[in-house]
N, C-alpha and C. Protein backbone atom coordinates (compact mmCIF):
# COMPACT_ATOMS: atom_id res chain seq x y z
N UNK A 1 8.73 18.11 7.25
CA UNK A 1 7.63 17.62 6.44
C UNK A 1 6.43 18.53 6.62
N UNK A 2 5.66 18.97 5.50
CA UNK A 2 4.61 20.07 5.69
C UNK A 2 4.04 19.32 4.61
N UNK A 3 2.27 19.15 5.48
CA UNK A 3 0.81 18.53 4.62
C UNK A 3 0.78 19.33 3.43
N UNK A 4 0.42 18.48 2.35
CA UNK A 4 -0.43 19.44 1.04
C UNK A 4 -1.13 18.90 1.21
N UNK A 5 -2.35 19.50 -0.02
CA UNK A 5 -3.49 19.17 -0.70
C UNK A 5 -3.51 18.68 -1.94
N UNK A 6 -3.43 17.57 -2.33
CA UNK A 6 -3.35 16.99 -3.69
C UNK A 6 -2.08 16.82 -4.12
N UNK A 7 -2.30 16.69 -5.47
CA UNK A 7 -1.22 16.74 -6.45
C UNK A 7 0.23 17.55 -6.23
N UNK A 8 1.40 17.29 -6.34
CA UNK A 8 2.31 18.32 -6.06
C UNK A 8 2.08 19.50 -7.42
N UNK A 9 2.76 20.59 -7.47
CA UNK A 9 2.27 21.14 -8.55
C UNK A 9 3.48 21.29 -9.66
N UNK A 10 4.78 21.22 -8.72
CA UNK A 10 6.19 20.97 -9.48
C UNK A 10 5.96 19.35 -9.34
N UNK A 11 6.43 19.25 -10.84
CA UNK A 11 5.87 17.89 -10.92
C UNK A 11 7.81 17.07 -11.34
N UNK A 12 8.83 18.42 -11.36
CA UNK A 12 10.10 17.93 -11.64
C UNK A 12 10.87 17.21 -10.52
N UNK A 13 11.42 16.19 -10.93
CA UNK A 13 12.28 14.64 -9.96
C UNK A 13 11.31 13.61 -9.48
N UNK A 14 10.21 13.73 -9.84
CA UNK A 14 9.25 12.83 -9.55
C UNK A 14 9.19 11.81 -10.55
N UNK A 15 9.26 10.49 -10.02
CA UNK A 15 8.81 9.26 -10.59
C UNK A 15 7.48 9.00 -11.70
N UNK A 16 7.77 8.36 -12.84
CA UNK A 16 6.78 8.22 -13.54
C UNK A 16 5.51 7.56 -13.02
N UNK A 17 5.98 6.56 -11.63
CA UNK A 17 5.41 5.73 -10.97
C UNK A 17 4.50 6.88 -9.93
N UNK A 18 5.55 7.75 -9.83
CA UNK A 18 4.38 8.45 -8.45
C UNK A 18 3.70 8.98 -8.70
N UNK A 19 3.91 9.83 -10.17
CA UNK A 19 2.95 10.76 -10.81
C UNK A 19 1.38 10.42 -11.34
N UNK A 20 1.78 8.92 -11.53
CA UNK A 20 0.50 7.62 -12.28
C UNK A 20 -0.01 7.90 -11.16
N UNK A 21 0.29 7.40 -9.63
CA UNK A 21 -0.68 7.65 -8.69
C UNK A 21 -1.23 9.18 -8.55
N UNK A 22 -0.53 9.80 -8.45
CA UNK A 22 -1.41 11.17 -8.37
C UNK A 22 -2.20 11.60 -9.59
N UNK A 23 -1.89 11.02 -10.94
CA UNK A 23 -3.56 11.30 -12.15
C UNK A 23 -4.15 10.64 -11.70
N UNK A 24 -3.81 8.91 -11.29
CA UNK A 24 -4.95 8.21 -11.32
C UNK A 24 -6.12 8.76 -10.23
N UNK A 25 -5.16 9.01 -8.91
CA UNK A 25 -6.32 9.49 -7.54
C UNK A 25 -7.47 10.86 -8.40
N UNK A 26 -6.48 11.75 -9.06
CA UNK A 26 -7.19 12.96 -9.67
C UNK A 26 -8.31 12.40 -10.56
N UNK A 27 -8.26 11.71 -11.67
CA UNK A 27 -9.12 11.24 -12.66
C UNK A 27 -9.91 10.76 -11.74
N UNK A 28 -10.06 10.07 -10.36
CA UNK A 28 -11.06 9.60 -9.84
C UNK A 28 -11.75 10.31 -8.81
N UNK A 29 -11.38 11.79 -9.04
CA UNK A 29 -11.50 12.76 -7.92
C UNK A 29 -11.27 12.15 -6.70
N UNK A 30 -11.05 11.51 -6.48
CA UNK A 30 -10.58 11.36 -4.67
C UNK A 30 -9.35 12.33 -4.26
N UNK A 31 -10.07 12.98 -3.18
CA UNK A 31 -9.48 14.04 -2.70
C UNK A 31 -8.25 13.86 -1.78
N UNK A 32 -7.29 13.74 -1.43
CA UNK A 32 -5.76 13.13 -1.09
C UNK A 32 -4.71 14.45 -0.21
N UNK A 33 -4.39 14.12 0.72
CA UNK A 33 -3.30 15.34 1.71
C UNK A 33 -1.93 14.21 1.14
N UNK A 34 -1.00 15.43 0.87
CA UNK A 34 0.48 14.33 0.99
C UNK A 34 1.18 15.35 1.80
N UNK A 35 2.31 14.55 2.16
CA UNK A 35 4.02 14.81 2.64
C UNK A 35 4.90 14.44 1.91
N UNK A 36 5.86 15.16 1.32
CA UNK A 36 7.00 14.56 0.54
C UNK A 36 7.96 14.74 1.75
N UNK A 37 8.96 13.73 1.75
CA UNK A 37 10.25 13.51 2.64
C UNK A 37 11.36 13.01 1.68
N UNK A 38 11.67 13.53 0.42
CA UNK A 38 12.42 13.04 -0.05
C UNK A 38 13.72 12.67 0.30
N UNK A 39 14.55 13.83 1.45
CA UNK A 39 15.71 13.42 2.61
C UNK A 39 15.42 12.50 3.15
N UNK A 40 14.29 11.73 3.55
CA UNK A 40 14.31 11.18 4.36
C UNK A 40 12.97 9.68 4.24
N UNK A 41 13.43 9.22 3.06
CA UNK A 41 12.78 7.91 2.65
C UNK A 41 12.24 6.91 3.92
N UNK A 42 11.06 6.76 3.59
CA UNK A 42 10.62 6.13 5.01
C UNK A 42 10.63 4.72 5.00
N UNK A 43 11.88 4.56 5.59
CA UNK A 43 12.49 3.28 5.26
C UNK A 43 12.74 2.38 7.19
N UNK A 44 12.35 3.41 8.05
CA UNK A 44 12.34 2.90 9.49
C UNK A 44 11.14 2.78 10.12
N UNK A 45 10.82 2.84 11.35
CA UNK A 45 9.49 2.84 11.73
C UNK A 45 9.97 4.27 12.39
N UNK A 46 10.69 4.65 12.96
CA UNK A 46 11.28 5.59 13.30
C UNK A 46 10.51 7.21 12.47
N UNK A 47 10.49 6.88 11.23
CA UNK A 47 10.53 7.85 10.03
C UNK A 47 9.10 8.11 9.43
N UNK A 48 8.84 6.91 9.99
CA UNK A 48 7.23 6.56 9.17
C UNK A 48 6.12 7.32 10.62
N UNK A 49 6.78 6.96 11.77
CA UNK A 49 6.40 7.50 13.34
C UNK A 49 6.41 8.92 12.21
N UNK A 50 7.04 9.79 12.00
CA UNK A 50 7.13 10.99 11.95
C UNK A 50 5.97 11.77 10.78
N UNK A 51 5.67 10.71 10.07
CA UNK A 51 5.22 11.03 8.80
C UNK A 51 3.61 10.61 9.20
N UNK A 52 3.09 9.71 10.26
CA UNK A 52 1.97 9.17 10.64
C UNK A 52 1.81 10.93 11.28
N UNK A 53 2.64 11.10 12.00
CA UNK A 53 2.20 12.38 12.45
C UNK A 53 2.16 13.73 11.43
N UNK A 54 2.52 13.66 10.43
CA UNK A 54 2.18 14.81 9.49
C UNK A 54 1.14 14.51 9.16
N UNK A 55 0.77 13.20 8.69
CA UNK A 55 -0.52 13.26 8.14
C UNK A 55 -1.82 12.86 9.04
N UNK A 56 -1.69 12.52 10.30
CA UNK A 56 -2.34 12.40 11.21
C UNK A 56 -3.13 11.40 10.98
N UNK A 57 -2.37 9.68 10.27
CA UNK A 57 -2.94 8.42 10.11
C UNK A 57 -2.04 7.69 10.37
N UNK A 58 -2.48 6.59 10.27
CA UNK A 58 -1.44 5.25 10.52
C UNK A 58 -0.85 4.76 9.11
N UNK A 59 0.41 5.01 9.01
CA UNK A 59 0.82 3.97 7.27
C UNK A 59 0.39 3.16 7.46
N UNK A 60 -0.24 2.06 6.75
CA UNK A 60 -0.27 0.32 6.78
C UNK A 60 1.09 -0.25 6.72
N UNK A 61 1.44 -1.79 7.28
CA UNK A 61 2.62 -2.25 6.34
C UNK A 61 1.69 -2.47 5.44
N UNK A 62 2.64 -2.65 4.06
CA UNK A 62 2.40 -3.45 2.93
C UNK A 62 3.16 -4.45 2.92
N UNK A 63 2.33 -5.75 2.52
CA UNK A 63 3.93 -6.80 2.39
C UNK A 63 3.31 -7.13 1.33
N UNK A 64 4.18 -7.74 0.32
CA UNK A 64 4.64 -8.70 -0.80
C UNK A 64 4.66 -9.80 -0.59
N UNK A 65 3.87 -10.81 -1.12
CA UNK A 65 3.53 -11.96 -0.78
C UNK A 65 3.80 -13.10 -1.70
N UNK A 66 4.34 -14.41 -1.68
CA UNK A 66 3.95 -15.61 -2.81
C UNK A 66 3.68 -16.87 -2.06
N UNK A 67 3.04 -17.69 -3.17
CA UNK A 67 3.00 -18.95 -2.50
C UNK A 67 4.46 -19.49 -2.56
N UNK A 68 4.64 -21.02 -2.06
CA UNK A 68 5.88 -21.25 -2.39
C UNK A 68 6.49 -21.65 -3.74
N UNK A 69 5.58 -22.02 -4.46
CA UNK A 69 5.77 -22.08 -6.11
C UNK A 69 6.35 -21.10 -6.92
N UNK A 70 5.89 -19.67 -5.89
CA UNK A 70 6.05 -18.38 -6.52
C UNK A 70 5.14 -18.06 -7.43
N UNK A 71 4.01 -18.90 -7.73
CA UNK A 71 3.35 -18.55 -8.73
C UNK A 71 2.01 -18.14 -8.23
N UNK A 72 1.33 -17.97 -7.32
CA UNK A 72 0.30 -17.06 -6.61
C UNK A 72 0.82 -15.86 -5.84
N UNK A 73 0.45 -14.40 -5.76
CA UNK A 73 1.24 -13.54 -5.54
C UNK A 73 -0.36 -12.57 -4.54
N UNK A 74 0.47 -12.10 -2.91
CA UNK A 74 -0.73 -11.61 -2.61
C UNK A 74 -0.11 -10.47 -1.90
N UNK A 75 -0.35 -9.18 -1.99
CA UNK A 75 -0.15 -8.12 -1.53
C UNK A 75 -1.58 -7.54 -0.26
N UNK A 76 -0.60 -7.82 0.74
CA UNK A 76 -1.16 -7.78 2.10
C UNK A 76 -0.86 -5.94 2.76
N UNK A 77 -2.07 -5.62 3.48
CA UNK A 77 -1.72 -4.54 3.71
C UNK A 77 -2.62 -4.49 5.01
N UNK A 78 -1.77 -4.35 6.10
CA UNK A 78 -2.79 -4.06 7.49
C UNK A 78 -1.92 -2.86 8.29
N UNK A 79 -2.70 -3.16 9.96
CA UNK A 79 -2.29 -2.09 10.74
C UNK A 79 -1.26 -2.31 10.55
N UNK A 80 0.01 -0.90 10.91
CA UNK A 80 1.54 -1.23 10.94
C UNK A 80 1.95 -1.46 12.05
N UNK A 81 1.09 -1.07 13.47
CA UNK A 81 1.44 -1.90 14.48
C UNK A 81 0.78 -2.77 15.06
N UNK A 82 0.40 -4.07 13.88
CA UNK A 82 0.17 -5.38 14.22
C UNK A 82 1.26 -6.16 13.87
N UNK A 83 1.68 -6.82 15.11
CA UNK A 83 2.56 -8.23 14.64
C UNK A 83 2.05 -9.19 13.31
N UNK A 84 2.63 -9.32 12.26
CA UNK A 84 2.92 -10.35 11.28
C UNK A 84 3.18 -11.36 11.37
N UNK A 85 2.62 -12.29 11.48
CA UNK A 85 2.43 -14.07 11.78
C UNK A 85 2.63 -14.74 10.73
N UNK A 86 2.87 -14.96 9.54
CA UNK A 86 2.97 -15.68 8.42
C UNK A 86 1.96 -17.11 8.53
N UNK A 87 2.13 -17.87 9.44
CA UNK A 87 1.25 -18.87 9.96
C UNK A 87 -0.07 -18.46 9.98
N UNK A 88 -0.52 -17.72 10.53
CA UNK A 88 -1.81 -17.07 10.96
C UNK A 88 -2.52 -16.69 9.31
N UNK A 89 -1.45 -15.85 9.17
CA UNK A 89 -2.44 -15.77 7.09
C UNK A 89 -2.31 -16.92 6.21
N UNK A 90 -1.53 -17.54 6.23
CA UNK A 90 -1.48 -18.94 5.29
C UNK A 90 -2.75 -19.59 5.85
N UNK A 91 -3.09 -19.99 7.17
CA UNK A 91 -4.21 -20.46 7.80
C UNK A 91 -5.73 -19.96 7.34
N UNK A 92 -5.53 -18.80 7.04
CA UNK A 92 -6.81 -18.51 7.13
C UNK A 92 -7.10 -18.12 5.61
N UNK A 93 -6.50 -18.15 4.76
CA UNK A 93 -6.01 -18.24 3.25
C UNK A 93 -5.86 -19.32 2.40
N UNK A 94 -5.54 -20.48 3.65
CA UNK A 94 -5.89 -22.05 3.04
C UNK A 94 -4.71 -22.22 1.90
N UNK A 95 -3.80 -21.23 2.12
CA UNK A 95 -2.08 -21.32 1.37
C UNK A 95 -1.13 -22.00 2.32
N UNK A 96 -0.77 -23.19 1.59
CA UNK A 96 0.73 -23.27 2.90
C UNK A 96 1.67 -22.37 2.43
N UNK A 97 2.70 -22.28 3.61
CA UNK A 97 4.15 -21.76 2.94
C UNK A 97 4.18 -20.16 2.25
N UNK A 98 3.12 -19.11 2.80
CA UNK A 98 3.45 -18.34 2.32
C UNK A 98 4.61 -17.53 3.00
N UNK A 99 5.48 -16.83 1.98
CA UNK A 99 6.74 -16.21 2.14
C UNK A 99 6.92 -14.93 1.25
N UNK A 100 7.49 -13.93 2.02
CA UNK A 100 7.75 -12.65 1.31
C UNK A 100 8.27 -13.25 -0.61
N UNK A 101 7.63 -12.18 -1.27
CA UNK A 101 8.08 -12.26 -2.91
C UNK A 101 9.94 -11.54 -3.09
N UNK A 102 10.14 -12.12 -4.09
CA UNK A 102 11.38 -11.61 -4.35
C UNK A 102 11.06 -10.58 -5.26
N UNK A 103 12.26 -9.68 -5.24
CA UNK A 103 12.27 -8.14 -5.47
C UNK A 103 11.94 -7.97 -6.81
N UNK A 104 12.25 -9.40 -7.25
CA UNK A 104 12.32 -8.70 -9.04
C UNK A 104 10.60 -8.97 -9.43
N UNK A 105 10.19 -9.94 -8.83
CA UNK A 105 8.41 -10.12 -9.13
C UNK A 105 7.33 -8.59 -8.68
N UNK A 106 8.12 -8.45 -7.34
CA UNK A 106 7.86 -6.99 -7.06
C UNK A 106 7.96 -5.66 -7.92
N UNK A 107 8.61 -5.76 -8.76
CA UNK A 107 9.19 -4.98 -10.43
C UNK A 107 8.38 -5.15 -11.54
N UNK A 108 8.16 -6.59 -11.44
CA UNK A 108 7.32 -7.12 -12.55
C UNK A 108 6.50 -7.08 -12.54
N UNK A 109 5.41 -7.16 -11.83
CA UNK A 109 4.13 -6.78 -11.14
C UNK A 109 3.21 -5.63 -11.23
N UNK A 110 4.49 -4.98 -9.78
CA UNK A 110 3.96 -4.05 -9.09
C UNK A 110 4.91 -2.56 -9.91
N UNK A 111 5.62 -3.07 -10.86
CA UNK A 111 6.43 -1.18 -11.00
C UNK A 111 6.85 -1.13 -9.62
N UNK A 112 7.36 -1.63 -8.33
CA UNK A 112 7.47 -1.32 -7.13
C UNK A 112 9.16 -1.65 -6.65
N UNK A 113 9.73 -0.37 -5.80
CA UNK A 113 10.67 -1.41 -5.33
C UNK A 113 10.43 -1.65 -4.11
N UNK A 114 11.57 -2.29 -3.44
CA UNK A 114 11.12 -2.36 -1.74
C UNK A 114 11.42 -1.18 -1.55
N UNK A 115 10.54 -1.27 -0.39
CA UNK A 115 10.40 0.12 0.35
C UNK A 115 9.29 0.89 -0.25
N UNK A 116 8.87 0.82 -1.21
CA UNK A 116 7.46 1.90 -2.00
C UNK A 116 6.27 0.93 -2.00
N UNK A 117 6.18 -0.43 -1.49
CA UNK A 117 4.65 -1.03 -1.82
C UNK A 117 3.49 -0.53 -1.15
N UNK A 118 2.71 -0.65 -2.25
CA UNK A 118 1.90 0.07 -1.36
C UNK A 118 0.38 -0.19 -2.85
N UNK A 119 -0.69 -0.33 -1.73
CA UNK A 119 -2.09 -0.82 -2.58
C UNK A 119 -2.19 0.05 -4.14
N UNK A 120 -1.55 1.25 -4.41
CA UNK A 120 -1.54 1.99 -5.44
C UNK A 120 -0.69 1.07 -6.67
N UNK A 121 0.23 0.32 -6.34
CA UNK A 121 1.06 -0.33 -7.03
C UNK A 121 0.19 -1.20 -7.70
N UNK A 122 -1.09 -1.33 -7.54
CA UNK A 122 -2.15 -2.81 -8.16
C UNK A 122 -2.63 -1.45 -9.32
N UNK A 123 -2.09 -0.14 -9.70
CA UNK A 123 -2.66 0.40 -10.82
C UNK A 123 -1.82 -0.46 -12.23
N UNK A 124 -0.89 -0.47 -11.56
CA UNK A 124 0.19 -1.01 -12.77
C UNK A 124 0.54 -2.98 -13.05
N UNK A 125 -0.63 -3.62 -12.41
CA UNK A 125 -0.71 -4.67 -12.23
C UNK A 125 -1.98 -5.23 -13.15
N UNK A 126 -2.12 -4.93 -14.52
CA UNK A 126 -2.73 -4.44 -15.31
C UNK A 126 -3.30 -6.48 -16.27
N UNK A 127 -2.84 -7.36 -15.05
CA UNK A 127 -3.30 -8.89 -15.62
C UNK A 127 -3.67 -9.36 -14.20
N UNK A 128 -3.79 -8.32 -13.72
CA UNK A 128 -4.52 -8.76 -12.14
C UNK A 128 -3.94 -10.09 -11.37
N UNK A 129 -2.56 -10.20 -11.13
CA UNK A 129 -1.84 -11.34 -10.84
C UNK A 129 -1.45 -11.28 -9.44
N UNK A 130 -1.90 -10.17 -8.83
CA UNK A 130 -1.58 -10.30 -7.85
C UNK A 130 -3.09 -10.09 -6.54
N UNK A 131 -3.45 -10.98 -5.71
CA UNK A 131 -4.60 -10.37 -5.10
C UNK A 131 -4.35 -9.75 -3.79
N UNK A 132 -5.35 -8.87 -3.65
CA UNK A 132 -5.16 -7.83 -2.46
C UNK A 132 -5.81 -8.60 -1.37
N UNK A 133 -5.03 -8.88 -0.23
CA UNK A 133 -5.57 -9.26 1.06
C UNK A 133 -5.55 -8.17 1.86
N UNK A 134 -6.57 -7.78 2.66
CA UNK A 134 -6.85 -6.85 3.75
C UNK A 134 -7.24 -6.97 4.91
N UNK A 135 -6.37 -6.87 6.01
CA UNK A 135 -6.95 -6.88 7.47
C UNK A 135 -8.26 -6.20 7.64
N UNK A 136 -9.29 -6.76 7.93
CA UNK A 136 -10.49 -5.89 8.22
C UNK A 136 -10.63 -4.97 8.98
N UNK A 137 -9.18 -4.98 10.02
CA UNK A 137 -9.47 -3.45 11.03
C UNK A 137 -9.49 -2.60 10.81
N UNK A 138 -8.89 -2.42 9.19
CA UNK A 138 -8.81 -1.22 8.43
C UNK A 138 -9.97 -0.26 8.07
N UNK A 139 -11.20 -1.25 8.04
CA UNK A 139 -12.22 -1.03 7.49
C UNK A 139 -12.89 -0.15 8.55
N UNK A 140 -12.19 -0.20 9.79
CA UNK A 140 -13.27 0.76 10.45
C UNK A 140 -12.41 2.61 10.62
N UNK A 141 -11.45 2.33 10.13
CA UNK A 141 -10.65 3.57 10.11
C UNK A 141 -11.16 4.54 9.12
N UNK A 142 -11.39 6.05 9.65
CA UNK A 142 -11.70 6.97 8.45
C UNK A 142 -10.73 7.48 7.92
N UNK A 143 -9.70 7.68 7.84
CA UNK A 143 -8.21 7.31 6.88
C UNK A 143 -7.50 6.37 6.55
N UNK A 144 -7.24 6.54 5.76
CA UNK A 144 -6.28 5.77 4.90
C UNK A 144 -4.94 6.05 4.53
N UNK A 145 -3.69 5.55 4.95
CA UNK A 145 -2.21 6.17 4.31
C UNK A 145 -1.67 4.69 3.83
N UNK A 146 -0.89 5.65 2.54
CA UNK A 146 0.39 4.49 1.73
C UNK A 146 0.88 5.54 1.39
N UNK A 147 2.10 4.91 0.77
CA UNK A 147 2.90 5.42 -0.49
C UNK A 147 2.28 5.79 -1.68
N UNK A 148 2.75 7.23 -2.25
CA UNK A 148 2.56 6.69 -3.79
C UNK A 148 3.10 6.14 -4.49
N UNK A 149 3.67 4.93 -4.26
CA UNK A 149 4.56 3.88 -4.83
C UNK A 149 5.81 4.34 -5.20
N UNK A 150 6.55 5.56 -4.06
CA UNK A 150 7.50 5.67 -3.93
C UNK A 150 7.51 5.99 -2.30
N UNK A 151 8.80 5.66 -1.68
CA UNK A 151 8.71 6.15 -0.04
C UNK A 151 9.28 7.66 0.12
N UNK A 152 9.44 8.31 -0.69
CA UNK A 152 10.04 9.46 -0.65
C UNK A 152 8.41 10.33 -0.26
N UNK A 153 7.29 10.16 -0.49
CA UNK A 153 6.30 10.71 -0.28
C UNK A 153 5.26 9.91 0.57
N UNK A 154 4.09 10.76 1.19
CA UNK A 154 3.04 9.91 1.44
C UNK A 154 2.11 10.35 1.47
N UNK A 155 0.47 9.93 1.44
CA UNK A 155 -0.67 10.26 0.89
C UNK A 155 -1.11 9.81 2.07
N UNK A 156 -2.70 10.47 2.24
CA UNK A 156 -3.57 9.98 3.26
C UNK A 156 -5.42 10.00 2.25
N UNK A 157 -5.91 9.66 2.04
CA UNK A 157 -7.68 9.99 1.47
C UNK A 157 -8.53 8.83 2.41
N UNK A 158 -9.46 8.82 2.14
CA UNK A 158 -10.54 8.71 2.77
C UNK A 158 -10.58 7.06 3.19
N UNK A 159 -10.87 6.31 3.96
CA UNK A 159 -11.01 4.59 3.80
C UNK A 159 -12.00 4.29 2.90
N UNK A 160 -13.14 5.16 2.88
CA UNK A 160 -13.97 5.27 1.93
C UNK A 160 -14.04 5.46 0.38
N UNK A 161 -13.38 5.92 0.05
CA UNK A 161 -12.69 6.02 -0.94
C UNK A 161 -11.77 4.65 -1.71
N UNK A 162 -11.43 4.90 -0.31
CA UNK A 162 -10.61 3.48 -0.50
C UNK A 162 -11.14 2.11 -1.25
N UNK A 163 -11.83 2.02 -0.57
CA UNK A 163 -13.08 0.77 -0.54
C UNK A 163 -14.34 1.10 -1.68
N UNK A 164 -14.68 2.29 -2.30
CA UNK A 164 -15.49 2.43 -2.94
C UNK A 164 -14.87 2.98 -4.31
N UNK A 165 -13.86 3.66 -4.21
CA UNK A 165 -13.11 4.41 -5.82
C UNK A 165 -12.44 3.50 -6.36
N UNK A 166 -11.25 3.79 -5.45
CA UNK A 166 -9.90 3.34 -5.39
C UNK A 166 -10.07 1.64 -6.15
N UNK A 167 -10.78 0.66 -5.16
CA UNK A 167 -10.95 -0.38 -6.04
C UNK A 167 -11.27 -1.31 -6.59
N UNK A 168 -12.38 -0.41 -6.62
CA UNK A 168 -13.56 -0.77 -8.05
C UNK A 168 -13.04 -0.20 -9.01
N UNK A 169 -12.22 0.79 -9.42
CA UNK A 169 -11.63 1.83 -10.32
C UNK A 169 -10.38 0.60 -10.58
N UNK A 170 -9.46 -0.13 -10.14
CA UNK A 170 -8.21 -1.18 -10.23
C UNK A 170 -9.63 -2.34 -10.74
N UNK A 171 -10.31 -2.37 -10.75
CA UNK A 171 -11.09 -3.89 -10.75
C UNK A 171 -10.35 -5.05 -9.73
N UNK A 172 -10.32 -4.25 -8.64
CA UNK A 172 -9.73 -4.95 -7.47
C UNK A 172 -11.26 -5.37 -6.35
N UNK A 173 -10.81 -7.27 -6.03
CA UNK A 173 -12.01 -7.39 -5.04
C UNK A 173 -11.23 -7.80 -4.03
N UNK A 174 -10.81 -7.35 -2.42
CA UNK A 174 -9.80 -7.41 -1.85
C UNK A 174 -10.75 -9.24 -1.10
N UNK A 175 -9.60 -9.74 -0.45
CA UNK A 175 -9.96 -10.70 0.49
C UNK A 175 -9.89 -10.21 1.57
N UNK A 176 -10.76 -10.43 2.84
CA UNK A 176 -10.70 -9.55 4.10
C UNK A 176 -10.40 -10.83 4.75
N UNK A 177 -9.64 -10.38 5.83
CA UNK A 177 -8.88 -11.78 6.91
C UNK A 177 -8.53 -10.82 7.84
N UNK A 178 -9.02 -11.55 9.13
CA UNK A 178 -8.96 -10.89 10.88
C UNK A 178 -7.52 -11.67 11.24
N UNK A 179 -6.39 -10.89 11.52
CA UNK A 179 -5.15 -10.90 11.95
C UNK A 179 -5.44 -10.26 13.29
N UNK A 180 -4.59 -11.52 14.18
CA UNK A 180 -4.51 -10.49 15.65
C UNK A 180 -2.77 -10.83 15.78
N UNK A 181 -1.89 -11.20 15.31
CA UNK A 181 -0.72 -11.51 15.41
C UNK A 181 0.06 -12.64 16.24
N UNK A 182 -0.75 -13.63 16.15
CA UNK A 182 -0.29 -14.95 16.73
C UNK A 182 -0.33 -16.07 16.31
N UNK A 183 0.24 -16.85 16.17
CA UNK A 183 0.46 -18.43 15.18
C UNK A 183 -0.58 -19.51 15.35
């Protein structure tokens, strides 16, 4: 895996999905380092360990979220090595019963499959149905890494950016909730 700067410039085998993220970051000038790993889809922690170190940040998890109705949908994104409590965010979210979304709402949504979620996926979420919850520890980090809504690659830009381009540019207002990983 070897850092770029921006945009790839061969833009051939690339996803219509990944490419949306790389105009959209461009149209908003936010300035962006990637890694492509296409051998090697970062589908372990193992893999993602390797790729935190190319880009010299922490991935977030992203999780996929619903109520139990299925009909409130919240895409959560914190440290990746914080324990996940399900209890702990329903609590403080005032949701009972929240539980991972099924794959196909993840499609419908997000353009996303498993394995690619990631906060970029709310470009293509275009009836705003899904809301962004955010661990606030994030907020003190001066990077930022996801997917570009594929795992074959990964991006790093600014937290700042994050929080000021990125999404206000989605007409995204995230919910902030303090996770320490216990029930």
């Amino acid at each position: 895996m070897i850092l770029q700067h921006g945009s790839p410039a061969d833009r051939a085998g690339r996803s219509a999905r990944e490419l949306r993220s790389y105009d959209f970051l461009d149209r908003l000038g936010v300035e962006f380092d990637r890694t492509d790993h296409p051998d090697r889809p970062a589908t372990t922690m193992e893999i993602c360990a390797d790729v935190d170190a190319v880009l010299n940040v922490h991935i977030c998890k992203n999780l996929f979220l619903c109520n139990r109705q299925q009909t409130r949908f919240y895409l959560l994104i914190m440290p990746g090595d914080k324990p996940f409590k399900t209890k702990e965010l329903s609590h403080q979210m005032g949701v009972s019963r929240l539980s991972f979304a099924n794959e196909q709402f993840m499609e419908e949504l997000l353009d996303l499959h498993p394995g690619s979620v990631s906060v970029l996926g709310l470009l293509n979420d275009k009836e705003h149905r899904v809301q962004l919850v955010v661990d606030e520890d994030l907020k003190a980090e001066a990077m930022f890494g996801c997917h570009p809504c594929e795992n074959t690659s990964s991006i790093r830009f600014s937290t700042k950016d994050l929080f000021e381009t990125v999404l206000p540019a989605l007409g995204v207002t995230p919910i902030f909730v303090h996770l320490v990983g216990t029930d």
